[in-house]
PDB file of N, CA and C in Angstrom:
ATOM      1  N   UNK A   1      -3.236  -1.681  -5.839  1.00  0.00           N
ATOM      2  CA  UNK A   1      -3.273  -2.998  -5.261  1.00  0.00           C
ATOM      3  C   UNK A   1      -4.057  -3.877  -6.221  1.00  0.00           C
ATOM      4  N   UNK A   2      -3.542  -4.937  -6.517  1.00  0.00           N
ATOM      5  CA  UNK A   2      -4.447  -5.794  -7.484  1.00  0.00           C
ATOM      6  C   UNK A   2      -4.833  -7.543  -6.339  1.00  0.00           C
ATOM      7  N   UNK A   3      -5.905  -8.008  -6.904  1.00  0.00           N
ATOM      8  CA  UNK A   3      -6.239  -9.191  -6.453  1.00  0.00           C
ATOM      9  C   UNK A   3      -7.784  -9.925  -7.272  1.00  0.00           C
ATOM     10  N   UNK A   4      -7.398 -11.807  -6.483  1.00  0.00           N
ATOM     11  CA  UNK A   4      -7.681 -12.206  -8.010  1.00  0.00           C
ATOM     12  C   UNK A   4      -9.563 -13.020  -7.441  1.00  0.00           C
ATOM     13  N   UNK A   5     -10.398 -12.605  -7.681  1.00  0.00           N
ATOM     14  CA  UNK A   5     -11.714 -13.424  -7.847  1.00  0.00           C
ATOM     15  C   UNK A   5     -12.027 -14.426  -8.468  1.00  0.00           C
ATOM     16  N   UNK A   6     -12.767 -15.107  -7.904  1.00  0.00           N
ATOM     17  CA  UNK A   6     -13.210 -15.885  -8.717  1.00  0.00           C
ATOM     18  C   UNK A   6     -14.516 -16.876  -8.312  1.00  0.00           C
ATOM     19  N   UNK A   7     -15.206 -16.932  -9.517  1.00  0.00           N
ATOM     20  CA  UNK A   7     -16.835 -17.206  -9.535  1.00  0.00           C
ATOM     21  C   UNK A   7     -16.699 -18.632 -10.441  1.00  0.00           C
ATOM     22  N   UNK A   8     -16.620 -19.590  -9.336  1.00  0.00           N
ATOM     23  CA  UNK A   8     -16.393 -21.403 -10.143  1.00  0.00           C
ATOM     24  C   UNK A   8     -15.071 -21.263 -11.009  1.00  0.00           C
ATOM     25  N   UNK A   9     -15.424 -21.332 -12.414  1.00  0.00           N
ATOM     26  CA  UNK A   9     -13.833 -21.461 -13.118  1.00  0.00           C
ATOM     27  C   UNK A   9     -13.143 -20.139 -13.454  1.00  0.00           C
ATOM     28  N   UNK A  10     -14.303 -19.320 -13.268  1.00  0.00           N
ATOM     29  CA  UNK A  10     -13.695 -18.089 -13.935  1.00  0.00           C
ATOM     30  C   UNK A  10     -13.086 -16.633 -12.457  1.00  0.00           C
ATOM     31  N   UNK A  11     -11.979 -16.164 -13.397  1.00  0.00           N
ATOM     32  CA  UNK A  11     -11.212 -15.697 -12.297  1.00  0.00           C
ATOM     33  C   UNK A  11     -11.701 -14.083 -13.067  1.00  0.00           C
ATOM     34  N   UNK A  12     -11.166 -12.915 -12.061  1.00  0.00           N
ATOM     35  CA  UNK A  12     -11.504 -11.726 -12.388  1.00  0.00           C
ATOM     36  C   UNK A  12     -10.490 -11.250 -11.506  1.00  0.00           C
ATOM     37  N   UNK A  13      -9.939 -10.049 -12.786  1.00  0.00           N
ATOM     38  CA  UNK A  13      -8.471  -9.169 -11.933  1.00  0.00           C
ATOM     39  C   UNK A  13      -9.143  -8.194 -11.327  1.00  0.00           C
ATOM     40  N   UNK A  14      -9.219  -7.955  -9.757  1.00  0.00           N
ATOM     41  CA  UNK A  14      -9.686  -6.097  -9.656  1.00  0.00           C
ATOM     42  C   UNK A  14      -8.239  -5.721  -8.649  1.00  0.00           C
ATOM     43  N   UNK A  15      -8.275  -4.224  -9.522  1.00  0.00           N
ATOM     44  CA  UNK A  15      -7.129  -3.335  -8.743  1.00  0.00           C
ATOM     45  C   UNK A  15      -8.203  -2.560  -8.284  1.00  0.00           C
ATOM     46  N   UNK A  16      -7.342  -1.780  -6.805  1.00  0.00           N
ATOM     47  CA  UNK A  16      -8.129  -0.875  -5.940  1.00  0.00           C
ATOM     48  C   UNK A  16      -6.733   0.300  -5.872  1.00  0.00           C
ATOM     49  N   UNK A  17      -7.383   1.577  -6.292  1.00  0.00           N
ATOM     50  CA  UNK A  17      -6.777   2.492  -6.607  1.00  0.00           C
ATOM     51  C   UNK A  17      -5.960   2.789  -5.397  1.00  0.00           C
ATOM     52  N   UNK A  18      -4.981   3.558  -5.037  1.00  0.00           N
ATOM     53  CA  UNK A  18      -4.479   4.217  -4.138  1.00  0.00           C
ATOM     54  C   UNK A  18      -4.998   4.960  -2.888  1.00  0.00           C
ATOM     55  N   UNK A  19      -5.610   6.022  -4.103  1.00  0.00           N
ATOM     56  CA  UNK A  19      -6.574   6.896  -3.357  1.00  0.00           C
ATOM     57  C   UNK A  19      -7.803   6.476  -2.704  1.00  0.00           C
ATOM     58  N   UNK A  20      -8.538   5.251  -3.616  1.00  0.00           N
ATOM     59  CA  UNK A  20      -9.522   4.687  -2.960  1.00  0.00           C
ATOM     60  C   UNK A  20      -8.885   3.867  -1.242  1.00  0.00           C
ATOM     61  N   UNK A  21      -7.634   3.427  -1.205  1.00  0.00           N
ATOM     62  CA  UNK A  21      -7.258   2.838  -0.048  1.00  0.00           C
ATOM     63  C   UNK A  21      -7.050   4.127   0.829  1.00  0.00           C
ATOM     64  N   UNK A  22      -7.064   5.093   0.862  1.00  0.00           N
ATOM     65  CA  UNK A  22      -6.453   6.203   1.415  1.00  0.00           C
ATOM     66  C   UNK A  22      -7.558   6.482   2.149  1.00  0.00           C
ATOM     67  N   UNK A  23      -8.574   5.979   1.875  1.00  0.00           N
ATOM     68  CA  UNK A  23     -10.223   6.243   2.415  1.00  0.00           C
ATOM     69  C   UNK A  23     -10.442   5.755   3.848  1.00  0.00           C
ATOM     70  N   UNK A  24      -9.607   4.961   3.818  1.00  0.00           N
ATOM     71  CA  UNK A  24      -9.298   4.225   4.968  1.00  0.00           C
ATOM     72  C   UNK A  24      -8.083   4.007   5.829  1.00  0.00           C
ATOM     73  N   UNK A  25      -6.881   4.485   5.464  1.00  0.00           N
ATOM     74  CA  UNK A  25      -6.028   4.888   5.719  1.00  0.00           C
ATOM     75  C   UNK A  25      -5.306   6.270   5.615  1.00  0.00           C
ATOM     76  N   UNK A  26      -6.206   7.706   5.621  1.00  0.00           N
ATOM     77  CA  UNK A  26      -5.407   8.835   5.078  1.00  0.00           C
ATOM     78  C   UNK A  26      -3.994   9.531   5.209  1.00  0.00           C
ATOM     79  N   UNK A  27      -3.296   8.990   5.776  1.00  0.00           N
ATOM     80  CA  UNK A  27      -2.394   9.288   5.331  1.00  0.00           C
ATOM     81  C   UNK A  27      -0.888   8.225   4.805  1.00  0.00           C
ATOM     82  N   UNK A  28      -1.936   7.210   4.336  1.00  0.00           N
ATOM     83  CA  UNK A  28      -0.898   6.066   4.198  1.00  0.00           C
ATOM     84  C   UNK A  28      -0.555   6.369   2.572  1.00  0.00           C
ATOM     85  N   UNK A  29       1.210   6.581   2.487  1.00  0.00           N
ATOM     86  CA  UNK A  29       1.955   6.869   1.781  1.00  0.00           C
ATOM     87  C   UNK A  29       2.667   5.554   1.016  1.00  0.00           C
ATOM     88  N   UNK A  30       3.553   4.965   1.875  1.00  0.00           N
ATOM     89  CA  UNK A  30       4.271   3.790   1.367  1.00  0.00           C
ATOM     90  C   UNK A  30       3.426   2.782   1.140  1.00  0.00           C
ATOM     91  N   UNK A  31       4.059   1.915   0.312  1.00  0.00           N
ATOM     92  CA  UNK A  31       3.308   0.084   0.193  1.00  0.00           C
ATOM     93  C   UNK A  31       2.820  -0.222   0.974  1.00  0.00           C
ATOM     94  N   UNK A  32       4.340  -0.560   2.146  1.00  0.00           N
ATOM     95  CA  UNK A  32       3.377  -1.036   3.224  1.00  0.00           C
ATOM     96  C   UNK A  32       2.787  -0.434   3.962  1.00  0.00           C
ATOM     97  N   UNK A  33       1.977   0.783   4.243  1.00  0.00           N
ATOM     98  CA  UNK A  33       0.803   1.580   4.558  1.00  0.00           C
ATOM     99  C   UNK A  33      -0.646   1.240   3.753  1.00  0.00           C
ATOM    100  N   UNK A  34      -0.117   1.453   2.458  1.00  0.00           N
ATOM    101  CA  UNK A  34      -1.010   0.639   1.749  1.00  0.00           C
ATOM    102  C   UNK A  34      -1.574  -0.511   1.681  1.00  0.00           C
ATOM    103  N   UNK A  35      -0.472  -1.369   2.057  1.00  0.00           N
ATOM    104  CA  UNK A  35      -1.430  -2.752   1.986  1.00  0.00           C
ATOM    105  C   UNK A  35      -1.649  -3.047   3.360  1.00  0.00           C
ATOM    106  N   UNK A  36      -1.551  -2.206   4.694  1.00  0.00           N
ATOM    107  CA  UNK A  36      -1.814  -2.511   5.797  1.00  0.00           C
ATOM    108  C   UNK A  36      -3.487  -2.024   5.612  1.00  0.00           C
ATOM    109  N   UNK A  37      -3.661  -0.685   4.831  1.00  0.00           N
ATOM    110  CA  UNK A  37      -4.832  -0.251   4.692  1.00  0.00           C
ATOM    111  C   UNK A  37      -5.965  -1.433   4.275  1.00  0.00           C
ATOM    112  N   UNK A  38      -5.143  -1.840   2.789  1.00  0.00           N
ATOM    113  CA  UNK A  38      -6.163  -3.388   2.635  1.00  0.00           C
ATOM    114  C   UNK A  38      -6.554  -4.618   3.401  1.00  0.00           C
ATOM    115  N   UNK A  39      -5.633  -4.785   3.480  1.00  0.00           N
ATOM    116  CA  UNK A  39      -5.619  -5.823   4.834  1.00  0.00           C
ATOM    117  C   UNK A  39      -6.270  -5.603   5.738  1.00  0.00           C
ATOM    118  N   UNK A  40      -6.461  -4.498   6.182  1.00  0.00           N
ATOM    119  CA  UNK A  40      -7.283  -4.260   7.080  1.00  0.00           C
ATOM    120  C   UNK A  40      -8.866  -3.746   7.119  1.00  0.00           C
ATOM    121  N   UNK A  41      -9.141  -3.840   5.746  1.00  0.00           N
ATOM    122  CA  UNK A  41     -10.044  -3.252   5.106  1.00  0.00           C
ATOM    123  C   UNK A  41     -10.841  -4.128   4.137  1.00  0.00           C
ATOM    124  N   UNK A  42     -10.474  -5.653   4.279  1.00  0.00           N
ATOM    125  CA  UNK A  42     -10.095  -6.388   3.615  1.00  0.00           C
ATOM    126  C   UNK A  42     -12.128  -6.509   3.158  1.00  0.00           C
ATOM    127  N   UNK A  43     -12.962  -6.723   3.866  1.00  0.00           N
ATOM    128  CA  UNK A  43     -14.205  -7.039   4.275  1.00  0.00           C
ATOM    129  C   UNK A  43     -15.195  -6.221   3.474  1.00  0.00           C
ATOM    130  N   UNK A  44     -14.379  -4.700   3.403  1.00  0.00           N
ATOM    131  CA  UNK A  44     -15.297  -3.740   2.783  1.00  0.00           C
ATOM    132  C   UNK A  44     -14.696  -3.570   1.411  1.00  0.00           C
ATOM    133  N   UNK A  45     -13.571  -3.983   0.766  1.00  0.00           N
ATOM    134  CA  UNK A  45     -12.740  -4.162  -0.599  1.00  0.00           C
ATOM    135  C   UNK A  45     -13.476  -5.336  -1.651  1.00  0.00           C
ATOM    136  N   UNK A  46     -13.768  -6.419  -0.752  1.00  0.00           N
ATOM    137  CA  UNK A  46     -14.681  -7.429  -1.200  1.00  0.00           C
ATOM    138  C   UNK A  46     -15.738  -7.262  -1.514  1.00  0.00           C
ATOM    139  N   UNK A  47     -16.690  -6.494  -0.339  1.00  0.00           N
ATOM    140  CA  UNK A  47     -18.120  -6.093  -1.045  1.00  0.00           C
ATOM    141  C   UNK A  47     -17.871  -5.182  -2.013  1.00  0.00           C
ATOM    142  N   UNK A  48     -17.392  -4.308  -1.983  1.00  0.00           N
ATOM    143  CA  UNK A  48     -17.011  -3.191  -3.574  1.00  0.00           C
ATOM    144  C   UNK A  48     -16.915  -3.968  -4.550  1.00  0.00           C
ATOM    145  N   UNK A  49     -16.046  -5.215  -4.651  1.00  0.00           N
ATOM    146  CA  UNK A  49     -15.456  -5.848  -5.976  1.00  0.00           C
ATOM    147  C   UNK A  49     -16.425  -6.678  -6.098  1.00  0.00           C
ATOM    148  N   UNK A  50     -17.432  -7.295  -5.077  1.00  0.00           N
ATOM    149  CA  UNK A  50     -18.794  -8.120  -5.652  1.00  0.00           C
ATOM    150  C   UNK A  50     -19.664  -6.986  -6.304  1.00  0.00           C
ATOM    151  N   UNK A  51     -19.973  -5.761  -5.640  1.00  0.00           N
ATOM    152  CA  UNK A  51     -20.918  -5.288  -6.285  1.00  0.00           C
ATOM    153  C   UNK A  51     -20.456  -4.881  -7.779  1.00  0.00           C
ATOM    154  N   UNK A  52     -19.089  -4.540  -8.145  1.00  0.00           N
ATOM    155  CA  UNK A  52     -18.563  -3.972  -9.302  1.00  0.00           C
ATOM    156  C   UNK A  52     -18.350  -5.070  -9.804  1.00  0.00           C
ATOM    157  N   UNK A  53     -18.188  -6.547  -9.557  1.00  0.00           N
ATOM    158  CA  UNK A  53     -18.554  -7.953 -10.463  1.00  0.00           C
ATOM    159  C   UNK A  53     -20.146  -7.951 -10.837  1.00  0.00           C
ATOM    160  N   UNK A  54     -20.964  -7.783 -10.200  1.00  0.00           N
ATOM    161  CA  UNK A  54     -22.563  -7.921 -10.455  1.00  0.00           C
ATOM    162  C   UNK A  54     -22.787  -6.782 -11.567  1.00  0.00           C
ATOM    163  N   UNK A  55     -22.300  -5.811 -11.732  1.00  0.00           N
ATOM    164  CA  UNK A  55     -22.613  -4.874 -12.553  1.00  0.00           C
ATOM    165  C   UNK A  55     -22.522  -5.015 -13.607  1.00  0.00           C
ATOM    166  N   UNK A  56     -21.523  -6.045 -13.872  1.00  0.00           N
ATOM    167  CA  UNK A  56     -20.917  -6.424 -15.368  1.00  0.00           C
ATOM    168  C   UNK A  56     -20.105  -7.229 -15.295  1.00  0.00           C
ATOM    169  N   UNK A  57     -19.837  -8.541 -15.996  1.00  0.00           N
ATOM    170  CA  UNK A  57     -18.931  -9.630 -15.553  1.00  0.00           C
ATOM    171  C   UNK A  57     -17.916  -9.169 -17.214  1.00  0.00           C
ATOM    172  N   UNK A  58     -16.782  -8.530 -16.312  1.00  0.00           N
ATOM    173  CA  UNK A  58     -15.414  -8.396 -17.371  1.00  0.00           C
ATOM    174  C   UNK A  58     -14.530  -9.162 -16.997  1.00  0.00           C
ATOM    175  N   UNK A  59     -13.151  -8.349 -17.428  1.00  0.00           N
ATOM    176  CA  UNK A  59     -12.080  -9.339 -17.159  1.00  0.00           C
ATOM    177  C   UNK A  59     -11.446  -8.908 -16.077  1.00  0.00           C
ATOM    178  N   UNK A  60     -11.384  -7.804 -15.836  1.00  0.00           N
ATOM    179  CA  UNK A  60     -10.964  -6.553 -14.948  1.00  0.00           C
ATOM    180  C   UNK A  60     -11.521  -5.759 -14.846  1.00  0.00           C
ATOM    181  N   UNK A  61     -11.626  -5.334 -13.046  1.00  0.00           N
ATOM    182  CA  UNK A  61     -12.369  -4.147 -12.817  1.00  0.00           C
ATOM    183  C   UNK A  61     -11.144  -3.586 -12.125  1.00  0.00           C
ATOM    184  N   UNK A  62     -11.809  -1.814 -12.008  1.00  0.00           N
ATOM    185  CA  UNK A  62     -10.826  -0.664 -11.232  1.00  0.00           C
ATOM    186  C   UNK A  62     -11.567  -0.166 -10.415  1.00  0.00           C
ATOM    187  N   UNK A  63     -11.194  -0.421  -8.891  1.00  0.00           N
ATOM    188  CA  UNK A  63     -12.014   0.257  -7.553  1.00  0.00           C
ATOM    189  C   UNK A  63     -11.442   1.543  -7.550  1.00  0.00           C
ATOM    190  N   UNK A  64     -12.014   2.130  -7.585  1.00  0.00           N
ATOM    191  CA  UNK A  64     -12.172   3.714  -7.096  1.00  0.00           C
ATOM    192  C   UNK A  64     -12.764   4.237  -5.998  1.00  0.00           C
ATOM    193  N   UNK A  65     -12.520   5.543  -5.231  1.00  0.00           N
ATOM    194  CA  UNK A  65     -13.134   5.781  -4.344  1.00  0.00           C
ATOM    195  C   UNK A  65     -14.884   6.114  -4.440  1.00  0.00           C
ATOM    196  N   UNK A  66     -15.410   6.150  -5.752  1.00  0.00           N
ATOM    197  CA  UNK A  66     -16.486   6.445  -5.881  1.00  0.00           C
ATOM    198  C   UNK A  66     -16.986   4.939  -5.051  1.00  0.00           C
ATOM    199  N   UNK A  67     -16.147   3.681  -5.361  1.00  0.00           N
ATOM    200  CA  UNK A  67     -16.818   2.769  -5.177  1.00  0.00           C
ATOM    201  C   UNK A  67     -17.058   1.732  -3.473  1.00  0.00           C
ATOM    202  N   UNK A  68     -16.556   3.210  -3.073  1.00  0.00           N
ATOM    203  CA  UNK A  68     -16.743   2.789  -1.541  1.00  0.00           C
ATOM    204  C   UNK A  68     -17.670   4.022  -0.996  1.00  0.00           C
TER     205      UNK A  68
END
């Protein structure tokens, strides 16, 4: 799943792995399982991708399940 941040002008790509959505959905297989998982998860995907923006301001980050 990818989606786009952004801090004033500057934007930041983060994808959230599969498996990391699966954390919250286990046995969601298809897309749309998947992005029902995000969507619904939407609250705790955000704090992950602020704290993995604070860590280091790149261009792209990759959520992993470590990061929930």
């Amino acid at each position: 799943m990818r989606f786009w941040g952004h801090d004033g002008a500057m934007e930041a790509s983060f994808f959230v792995e599969a498996r990391a959505l699966r954390i919250f959905q286990p046995k969601a297989v298809s897309e749309g399982e998947l992005l029902a998982a995000f969507d619904g998860h939407r609250s705790d995907i955000h704090d992950a991708a602020e704290k993995s923006y604070e860590r280091g301001k790149l261009g792209s980050y990759l959520l992993t399940e470590q990061d929930f």
